[in-house]
Protein backbone atom coordinates (compact mmCIF):
# COMPACT_ATOMS: atom_id res chain seq x y z
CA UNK A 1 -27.95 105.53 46.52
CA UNK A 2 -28.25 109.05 47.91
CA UNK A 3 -29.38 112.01 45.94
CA UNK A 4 -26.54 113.60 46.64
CA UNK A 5 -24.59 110.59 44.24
CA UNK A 6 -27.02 111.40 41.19
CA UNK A 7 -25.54 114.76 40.68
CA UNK A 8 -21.93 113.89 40.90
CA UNK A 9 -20.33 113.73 37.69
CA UNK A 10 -18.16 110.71 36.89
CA UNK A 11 -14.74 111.04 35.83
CA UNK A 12 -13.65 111.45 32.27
CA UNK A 13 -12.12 109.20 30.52
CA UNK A 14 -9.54 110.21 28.69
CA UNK A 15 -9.60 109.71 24.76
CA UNK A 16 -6.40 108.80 23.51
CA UNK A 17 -5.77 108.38 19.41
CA UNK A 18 -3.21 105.82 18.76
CA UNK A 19 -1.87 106.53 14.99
CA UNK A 20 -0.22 103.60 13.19
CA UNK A 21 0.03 101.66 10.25
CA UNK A 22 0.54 98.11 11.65
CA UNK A 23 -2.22 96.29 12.50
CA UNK A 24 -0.87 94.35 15.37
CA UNK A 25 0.88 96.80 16.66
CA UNK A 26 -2.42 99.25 16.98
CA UNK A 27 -4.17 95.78 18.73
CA UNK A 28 -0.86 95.90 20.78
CA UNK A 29 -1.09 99.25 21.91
CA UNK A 30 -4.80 99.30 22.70
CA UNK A 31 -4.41 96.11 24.79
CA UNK A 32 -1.88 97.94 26.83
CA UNK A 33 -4.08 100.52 27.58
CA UNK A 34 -7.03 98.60 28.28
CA UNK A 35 -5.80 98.84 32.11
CA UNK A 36 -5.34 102.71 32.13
CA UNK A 37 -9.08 103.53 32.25
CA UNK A 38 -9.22 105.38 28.94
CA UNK A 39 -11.09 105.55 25.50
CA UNK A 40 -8.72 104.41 22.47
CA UNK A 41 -9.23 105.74 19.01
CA UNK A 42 -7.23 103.65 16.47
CA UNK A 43 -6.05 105.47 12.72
CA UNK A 44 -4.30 103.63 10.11
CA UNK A 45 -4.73 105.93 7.82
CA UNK A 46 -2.45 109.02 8.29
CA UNK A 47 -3.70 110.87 5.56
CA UNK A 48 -6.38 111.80 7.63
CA UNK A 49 -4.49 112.14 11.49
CA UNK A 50 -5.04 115.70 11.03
CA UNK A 51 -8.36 116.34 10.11
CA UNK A 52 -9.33 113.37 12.70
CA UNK A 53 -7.25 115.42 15.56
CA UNK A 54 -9.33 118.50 14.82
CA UNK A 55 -12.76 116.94 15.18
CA UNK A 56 -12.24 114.59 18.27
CA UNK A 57 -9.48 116.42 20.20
CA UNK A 58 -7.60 113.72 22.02
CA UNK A 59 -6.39 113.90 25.23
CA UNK A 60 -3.34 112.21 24.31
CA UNK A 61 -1.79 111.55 20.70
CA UNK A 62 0.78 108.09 20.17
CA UNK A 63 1.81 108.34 16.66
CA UNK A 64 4.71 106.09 14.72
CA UNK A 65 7.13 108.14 13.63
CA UNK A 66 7.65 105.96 10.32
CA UNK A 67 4.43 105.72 8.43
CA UNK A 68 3.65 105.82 3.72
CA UNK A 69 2.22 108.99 2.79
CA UNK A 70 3.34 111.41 5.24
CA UNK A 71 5.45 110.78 8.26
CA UNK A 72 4.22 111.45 12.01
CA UNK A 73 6.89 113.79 12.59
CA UNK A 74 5.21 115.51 9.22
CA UNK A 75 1.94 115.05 11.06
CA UNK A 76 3.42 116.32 14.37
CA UNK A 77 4.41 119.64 12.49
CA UNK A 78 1.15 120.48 11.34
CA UNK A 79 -0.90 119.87 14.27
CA UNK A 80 1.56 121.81 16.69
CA UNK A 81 1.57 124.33 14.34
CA UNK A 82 -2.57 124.66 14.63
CA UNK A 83 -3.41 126.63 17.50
CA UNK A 84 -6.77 124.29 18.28
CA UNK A 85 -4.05 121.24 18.29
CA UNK A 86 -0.79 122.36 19.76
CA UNK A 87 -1.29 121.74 23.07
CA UNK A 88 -2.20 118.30 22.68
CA UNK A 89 0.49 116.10 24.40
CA UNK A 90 1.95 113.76 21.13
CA UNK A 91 4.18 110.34 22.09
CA UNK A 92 6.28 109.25 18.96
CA UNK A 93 6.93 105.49 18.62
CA UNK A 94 9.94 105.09 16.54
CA UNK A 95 11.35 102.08 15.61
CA UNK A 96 15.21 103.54 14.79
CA UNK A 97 17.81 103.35 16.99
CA UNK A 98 19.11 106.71 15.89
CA UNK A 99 18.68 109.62 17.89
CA UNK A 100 17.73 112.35 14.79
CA UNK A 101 13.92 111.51 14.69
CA UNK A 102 13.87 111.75 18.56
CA UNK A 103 15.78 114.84 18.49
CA UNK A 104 13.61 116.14 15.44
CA UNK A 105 10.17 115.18 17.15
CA UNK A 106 10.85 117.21 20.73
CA UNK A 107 11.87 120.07 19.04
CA UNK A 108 8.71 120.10 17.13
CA UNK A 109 7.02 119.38 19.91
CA UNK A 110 6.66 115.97 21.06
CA UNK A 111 6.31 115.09 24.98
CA UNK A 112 7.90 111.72 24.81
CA UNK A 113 9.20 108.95 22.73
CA UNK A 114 8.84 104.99 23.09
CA UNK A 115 11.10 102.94 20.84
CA UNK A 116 10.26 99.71 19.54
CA UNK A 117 9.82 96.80 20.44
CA UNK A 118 7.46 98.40 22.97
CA UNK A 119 7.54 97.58 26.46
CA UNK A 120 4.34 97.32 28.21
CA UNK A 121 5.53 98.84 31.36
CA UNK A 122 7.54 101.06 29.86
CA UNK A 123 5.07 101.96 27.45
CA UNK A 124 2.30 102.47 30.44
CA UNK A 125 5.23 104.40 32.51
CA UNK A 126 4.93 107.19 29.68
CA UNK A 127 1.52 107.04 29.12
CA UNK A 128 0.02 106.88 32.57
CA UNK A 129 0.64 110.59 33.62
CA UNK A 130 -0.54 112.19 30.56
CA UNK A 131 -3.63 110.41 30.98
CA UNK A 132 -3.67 110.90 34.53
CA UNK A 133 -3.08 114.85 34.10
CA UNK A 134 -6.58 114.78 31.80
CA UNK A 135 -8.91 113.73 34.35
């Protein structure tokens, strides 16, 4: 190895937080990513999505739209409305067929949706270039 190769930084990975209630579903989504060269942080627990947001600053944000306690689009308010959060890129999962939560999370913000059952290539096919745009 050459010198030179020591001081060359390797790429980042990307962190992306995955935000969901169902178990399989969160295994689901992090085996999908596995491929896409990135760090995966899983929350079931969406009481705390916004404090956990603040501290590790994800690349990339997949949240269910349908979650107890508070709801992602709930979730997806507050954090665009934070000015150290906003510009994090959010996908909503949604398992309705109805277009008002999809409507309701990109005008508060959201970059995408993926309805469910997920896809894996159509899952990847949003995911990829938001990840892609972080390195």
């Amino acid at each position: 190895m050459a010198l030179m190769d020591l001081f060359k930084s390797k790429p980042k990975e990307p962190l992306v937080m995955v935000v969901d209630d169902d178990v399989m579903l969160m295994e689901m989504y992090e085996a999908f990513m596995e491929g896409l060269n990135c760090r995966v942080i899983k929350v079931m627990d969406n009481r705390t999505t916004v404090a956990m947001v603040e501290r590790m600053r994800p690349d990339l944000l997949i949240m269910d739209i349908s979650m107890p306690n508070i709801t992602g689009l709930q979730i997806l308010n507050i954090l665009k409305a934070k000015p150290t959060t906003k510009n994090i890129p959010v996908i909503m999962i949604t398992g309705e067929q109805s277009t008002g939560d999809v409507e309701t999370a990109f005008q508060l913000g959201a970059v995408d949706y993926v309805v469910k059952p997920v896809n894996r290539m159509t899952f990847e096919q949003k995911v990829r270039p938001l990840i892609k745009a972080k390195l």
